[in-house]
Protein backbone atom coordinates (compact mmCIF):
# COMPACT_ATOMS: atom_id res chain seq x y z
CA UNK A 1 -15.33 -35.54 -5.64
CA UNK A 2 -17.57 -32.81 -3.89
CA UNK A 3 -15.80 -29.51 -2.92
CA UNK A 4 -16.22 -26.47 -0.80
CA UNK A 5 -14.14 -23.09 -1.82
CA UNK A 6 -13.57 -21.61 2.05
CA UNK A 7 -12.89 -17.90 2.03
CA UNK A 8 -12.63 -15.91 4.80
CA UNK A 9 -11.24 -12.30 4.06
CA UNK A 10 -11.40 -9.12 6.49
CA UNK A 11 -10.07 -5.37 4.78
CA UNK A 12 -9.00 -2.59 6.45
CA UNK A 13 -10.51 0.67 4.75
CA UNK A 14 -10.03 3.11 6.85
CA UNK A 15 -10.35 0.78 9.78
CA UNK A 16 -10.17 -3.10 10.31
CA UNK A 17 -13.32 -4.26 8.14
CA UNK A 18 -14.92 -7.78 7.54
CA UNK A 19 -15.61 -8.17 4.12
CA UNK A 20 -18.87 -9.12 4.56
CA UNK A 21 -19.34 -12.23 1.55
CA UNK A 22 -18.15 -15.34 1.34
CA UNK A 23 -18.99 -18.02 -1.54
CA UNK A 24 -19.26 -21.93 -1.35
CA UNK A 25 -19.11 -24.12 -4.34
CA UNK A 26 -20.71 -27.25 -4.30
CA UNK A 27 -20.17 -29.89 -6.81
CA UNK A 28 -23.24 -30.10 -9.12
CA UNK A 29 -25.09 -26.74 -8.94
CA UNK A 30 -23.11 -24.13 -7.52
CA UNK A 31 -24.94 -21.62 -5.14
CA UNK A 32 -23.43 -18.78 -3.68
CA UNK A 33 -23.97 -17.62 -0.39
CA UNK A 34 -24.12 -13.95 0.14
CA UNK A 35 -24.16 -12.07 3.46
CA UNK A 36 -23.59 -8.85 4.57
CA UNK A 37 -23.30 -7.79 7.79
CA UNK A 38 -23.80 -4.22 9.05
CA UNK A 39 -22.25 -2.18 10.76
CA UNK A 40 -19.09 -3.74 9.83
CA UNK A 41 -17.37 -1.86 11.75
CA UNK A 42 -18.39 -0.50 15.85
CA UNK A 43 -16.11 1.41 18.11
CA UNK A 44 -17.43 2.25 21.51
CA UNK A 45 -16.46 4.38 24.08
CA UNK A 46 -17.36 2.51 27.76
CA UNK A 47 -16.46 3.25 31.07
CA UNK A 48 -15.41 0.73 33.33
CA UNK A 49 -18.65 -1.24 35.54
CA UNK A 50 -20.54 0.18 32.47
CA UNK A 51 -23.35 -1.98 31.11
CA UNK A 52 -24.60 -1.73 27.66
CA UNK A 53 -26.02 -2.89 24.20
CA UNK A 54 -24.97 -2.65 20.86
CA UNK A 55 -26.40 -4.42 17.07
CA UNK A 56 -25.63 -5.74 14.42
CA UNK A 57 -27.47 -6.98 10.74
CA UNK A 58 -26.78 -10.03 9.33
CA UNK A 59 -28.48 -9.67 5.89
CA UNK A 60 -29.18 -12.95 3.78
CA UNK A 61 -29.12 -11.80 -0.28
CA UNK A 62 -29.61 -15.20 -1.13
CA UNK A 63 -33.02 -17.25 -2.57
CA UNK A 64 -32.52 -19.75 0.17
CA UNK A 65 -32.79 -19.87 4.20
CA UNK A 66 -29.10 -19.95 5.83
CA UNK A 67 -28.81 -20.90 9.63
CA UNK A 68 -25.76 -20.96 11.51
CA UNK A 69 -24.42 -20.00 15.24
CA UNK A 70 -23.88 -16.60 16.23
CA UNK A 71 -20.03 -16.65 18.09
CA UNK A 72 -17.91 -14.03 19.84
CA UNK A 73 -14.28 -14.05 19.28
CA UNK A 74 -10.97 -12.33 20.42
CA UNK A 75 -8.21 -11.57 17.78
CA UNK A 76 -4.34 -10.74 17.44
CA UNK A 77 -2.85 -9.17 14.20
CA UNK A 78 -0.14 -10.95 13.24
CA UNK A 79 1.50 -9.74 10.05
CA UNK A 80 1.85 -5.61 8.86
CA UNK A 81 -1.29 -6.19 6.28
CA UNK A 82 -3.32 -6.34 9.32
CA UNK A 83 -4.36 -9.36 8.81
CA UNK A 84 -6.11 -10.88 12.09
CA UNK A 85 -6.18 -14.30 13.73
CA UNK A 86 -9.86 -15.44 15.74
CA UNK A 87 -8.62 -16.53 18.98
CA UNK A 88 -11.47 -18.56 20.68
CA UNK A 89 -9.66 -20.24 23.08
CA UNK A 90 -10.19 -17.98 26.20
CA UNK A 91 -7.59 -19.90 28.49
CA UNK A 92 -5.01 -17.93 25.66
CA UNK A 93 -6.90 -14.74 26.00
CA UNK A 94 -4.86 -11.55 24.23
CA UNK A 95 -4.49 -8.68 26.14
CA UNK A 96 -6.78 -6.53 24.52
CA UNK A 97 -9.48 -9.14 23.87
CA UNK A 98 -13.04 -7.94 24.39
CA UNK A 99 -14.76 -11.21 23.88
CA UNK A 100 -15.56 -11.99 27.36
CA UNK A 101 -17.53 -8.30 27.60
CA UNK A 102 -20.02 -9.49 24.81
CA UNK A 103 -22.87 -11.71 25.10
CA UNK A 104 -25.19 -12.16 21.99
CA UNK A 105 -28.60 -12.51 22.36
CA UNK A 106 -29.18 -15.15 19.95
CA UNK A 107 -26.73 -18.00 20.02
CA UNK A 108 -28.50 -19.57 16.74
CA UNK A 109 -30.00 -18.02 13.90
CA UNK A 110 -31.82 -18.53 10.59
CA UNK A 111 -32.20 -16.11 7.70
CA UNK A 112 -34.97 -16.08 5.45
CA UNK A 113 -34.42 -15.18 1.60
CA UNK A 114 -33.36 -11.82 1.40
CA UNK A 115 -34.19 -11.09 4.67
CA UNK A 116 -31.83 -9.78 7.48
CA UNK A 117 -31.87 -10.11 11.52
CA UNK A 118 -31.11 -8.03 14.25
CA UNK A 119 -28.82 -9.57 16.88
CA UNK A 120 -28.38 -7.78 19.83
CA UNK A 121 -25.22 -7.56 21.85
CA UNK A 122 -24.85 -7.02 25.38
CA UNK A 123 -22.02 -5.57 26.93
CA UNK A 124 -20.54 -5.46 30.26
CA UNK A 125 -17.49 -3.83 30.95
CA UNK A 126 -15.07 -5.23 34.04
CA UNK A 127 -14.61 -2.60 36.70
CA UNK A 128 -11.17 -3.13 36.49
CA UNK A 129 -9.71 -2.93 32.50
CA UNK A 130 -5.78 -2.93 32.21
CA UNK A 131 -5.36 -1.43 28.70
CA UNK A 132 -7.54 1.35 26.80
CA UNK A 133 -8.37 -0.05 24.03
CA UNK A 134 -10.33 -3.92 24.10
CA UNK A 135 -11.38 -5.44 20.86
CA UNK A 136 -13.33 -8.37 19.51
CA UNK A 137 -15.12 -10.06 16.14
CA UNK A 138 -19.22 -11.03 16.36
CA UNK A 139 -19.71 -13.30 13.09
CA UNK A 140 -21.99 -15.62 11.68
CA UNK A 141 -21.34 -19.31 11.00
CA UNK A 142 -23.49 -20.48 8.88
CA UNK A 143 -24.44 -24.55 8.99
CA UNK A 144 -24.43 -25.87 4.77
CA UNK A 145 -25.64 -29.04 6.61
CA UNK A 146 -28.88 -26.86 7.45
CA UNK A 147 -29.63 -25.02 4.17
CA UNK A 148 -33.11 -25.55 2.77
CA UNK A 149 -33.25 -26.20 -0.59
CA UNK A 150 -29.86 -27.21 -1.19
CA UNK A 151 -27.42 -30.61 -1.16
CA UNK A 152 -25.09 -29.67 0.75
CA UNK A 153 -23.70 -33.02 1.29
CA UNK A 154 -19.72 -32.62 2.25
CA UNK A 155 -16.64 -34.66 1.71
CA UNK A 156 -16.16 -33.77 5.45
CA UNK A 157 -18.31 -31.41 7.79
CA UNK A 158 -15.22 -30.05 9.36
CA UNK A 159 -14.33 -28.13 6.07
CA UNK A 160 -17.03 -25.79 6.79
CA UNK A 161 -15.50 -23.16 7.99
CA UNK A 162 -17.11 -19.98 6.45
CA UNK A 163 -17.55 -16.80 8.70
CA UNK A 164 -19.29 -13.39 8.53
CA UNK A 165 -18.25 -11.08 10.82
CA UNK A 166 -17.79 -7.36 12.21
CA UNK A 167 -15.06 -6.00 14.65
CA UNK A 168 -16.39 -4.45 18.10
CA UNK A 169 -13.53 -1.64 19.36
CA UNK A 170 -14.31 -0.69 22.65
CA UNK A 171 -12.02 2.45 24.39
CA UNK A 172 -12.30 2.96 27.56
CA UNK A 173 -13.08 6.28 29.52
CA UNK A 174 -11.45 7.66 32.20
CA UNK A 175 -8.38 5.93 31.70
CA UNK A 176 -5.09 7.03 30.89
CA UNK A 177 -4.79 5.96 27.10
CA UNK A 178 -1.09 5.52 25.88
CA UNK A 179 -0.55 7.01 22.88
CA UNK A 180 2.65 6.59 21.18
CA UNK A 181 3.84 5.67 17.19
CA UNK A 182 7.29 5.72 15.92
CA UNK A 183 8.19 5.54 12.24
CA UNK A 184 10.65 2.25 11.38
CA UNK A 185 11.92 1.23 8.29
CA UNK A 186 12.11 4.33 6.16
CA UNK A 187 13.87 2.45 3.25
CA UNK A 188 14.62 4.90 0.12
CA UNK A 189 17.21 3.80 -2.47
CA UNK A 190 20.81 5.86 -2.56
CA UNK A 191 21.14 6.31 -5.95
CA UNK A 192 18.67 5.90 -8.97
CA UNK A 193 19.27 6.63 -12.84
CA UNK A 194 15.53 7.23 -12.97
CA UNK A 195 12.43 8.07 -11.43
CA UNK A 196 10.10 7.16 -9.76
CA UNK A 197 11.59 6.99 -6.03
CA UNK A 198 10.03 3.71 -4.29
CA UNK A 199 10.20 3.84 -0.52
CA UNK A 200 8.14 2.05 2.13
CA UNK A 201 8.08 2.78 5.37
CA UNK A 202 6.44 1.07 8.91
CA UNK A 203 4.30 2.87 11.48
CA UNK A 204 4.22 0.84 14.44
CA UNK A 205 1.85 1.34 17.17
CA UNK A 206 3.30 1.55 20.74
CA UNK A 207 0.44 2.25 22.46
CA UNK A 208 -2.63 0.48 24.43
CA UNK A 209 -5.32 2.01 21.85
CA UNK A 210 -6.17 1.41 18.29
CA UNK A 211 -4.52 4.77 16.04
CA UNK A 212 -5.62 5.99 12.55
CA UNK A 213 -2.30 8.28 11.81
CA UNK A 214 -2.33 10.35 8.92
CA UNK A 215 -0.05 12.53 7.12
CA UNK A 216 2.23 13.05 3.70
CA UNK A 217 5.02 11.93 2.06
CA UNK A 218 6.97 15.24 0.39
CA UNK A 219 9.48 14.80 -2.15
CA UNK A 220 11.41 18.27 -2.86
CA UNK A 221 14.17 19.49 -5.19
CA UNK A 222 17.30 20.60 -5.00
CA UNK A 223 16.64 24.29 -5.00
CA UNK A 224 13.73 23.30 -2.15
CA UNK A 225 10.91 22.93 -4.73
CA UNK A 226 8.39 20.56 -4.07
CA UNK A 227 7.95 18.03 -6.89
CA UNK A 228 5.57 15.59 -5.53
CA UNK A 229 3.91 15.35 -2.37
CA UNK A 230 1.13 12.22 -1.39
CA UNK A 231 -0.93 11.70 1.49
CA UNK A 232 -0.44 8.42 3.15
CA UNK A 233 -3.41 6.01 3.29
CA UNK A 234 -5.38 6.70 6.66
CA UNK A 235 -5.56 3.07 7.99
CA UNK A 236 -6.44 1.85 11.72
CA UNK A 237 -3.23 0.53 13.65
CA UNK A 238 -3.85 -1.88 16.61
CA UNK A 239 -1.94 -1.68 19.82
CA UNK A 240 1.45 -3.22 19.62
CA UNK A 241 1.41 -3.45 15.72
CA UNK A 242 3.26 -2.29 12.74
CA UNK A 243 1.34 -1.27 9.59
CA UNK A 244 3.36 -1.00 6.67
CA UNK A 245 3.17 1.78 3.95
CA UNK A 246 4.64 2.08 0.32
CA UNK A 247 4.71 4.81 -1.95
CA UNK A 248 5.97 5.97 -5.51
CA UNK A 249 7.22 9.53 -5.97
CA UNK A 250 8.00 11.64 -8.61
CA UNK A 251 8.33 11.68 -12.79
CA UNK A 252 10.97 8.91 -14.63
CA UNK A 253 13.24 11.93 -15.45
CA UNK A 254 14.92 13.55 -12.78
CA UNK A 255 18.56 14.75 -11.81
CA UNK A 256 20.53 16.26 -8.52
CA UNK A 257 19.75 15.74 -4.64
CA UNK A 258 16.06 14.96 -3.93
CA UNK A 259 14.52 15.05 0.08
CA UNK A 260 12.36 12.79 0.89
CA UNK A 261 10.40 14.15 3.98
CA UNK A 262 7.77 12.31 5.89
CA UNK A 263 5.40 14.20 8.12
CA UNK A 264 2.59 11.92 10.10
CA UNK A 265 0.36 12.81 13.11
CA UNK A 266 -1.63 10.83 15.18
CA UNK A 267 -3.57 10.20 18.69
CA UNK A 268 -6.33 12.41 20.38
CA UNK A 269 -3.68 15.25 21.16
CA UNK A 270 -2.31 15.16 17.11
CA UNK A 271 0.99 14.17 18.38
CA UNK A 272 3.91 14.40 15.31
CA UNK A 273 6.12 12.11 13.78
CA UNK A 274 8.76 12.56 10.90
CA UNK A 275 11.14 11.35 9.23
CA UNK A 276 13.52 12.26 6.51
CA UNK A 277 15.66 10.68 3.63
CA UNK A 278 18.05 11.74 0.55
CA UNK A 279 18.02 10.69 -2.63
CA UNK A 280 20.48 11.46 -5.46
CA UNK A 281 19.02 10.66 -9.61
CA UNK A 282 21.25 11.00 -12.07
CA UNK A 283 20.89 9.29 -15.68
CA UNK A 284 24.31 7.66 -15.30
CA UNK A 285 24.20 5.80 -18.66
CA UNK A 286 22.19 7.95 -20.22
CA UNK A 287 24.06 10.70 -20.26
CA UNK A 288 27.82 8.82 -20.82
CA UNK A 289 25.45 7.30 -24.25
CA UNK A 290 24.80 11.08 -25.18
CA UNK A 291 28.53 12.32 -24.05
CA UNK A 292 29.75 9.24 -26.05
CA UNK A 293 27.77 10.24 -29.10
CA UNK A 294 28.91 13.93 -29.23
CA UNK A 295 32.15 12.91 -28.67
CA UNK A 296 31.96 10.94 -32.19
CA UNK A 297 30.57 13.61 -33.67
CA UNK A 298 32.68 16.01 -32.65
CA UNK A 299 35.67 13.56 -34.01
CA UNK A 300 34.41 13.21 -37.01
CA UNK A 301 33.75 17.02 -37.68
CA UNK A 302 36.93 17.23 -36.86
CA UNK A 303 38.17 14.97 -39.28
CA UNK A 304 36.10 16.20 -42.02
CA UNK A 305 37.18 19.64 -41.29
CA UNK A 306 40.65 18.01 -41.19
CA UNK A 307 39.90 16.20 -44.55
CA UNK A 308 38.71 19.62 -46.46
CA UNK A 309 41.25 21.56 -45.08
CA UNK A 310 44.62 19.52 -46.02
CA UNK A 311 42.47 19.57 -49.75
CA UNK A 312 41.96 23.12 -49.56
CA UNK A 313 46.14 22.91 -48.92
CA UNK A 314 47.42 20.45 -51.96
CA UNK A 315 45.07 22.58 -54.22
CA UNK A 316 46.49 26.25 -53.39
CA UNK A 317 49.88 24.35 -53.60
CA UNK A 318 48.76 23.14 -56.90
CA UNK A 319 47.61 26.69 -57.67
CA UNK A 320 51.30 28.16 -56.64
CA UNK A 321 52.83 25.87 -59.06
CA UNK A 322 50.80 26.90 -61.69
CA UNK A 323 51.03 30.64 -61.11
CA UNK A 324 55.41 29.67 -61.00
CA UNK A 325 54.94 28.00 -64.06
CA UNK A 326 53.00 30.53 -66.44
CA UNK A 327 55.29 33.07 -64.77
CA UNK A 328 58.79 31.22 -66.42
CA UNK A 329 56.58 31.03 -69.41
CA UNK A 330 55.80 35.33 -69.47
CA UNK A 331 59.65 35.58 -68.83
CA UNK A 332 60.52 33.62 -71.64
CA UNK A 333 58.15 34.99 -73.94
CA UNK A 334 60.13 38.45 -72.97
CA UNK A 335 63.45 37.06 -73.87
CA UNK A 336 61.98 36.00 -77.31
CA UNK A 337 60.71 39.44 -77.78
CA UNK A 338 63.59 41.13 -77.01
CA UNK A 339 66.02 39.58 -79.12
CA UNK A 340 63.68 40.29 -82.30
């Protein structure tokens, strides 16, 4: 049985990011199919009624020609990884879907062996735009049914489903942009025995415009000494999502009160956000093991010193008889003596 390995992966570094390669095994040889696409990554500032043109490169580093469709997509984010879903159904249209501004101008294309083309995209912004931010995904489908060179003979041509793609984030000018985060979720544990300190922590986006927050997590002492402090990864946060953070702090051994102080700032004014939590470490076991020990040895010192001491006792008693005895023994060698 013939099979094709889908993947279809986007990262967020720094911002939202296609990872531009995707490989398909097919049974017999397998070829891999690597494209890159560049820039991976556009934002845009627009005005409303404002026409325009951006581009993209979709680069073939393959030894064989790849043709596919050139499509336009809207997207949601659906979990806190930032993981997002194509929506490409435009009767469900999200609220701050961009799709319908782009048109490419190729709706086909085929790239030669290492070789790359140029797709323009032409934009056209509504007079009237209800949220500040507008976002959308141009990608590349290529057709295995169309490759030269290779069998690409499927089980079922409706498991193709590999995409290469960039985001498109559009803001747009003279609007009021709504710019609000709040921190959620600042989970810390109580109590440890040891270090590290864990915690995680959500920054959720309640706003109408994409955010990149940034910031540190600060983990002092208790005489106010800073022990540890980490910067938070900068990552782009869509409107009306939550981007979850984690983060280790501090050495294994540690003991008293520890404060665990998040500081964040965000938007185009650097507006703040913090958030604090307490922490007590204390080697609970490990110190009751070390009490525990000393305790034994201080018993048995105390025996031994109990030992050598009732010893020391029985032999000056032993002594005192002796000195009685050769004492009775002096007086009756007198009484011997004096009778002579």
């Amino acid at each position: 049985m013939k099979k094709i390995l889908v993947v279809f992966a986007f990262i967020l570094a720094g911002c939202v990011l296609f990872k531009a390669s995707s490989f398909a095994q097919l049974t017999g040889d397998t070829n891999v199919l690597p494209l890159t696409v560049f820039p991976a990554v556009q934002d845009k500032l627009v005005t409303p009624g404002e026409s325009t043109r951006l581009q993209l490169q979709f680069k073939n580093n393959n030894q064989m020609f790849v043709s596919g469709q050139i499509k336009v997509a809207d997207y949601i984010i659906s979990d806190k990884r930032g993981t997002p879903i194509l929506i490409e159904d435009q009767q469900n249209k999200p609220k701050y879907g961009a799709a319908s501004w782009i048109t490419p101008s190729y709706d086909e294309i085929t790239i030669s062996p290492n070789n790359y083309v140029t797709v323009d995209l032409f934009v056209t912004v509504p007079n009237e735009v209800a949220s500040c931010g507008k976002y959308a995904i141009v990608y590349f489908q290529p057709s295995l049914t169309r490759l030269r060179g290779v069998n690409a003979r499927t089980e079922s041509a409706s498991a193709i489903n590999i995409k290469f793609g960039a985001l498109v984030n559009f803001i747009v000018q003279d609007k009021l942009c709504r710019e609000n985060m709040q921190i959620l979720n600042l989970k810390t544990p109580g109590f440890l025995e040891f270090g590290p300190i864990n915690t995680s922590f959500d920054l959720v986006n309640m706003g109408d415009v994409h955010i990149v927050p940034k910031g540190s997590v600060v983990l002092t002492d208790m005489f106010g000494k800073t022990v540890v402090s980490k910067s938070i990864e900068e990552q782009r946060i869509f409107p009306e999502t939550a981007k979850e953070y984690k983060a280790s702090l501090g050495p294994t051994w540690m003991i008293g009160r520890y404060k665990l102080q998040l500081d964040t700032n965000f938007g185009s004014k650097d507006f703040k956000r913090s958030a604090l939590a307490y922490i007590w470490v204390f080697p609970v076991r490990s110190v009751a093991a070390i009490a525990l020990a000393l305790i034994i040895i201080i018993l048995l010192l105390k025996n031994m010193y109990k030992a050598v001491a009732k010893k020391e006792e029985l032999l000056e008693g032993e002594l005192e008889e002796e000195k009685k005895e050769i004492e009775k023994l002096k007086e009756e060698l007198r009484r011997k003596n004096g009778r002579k």
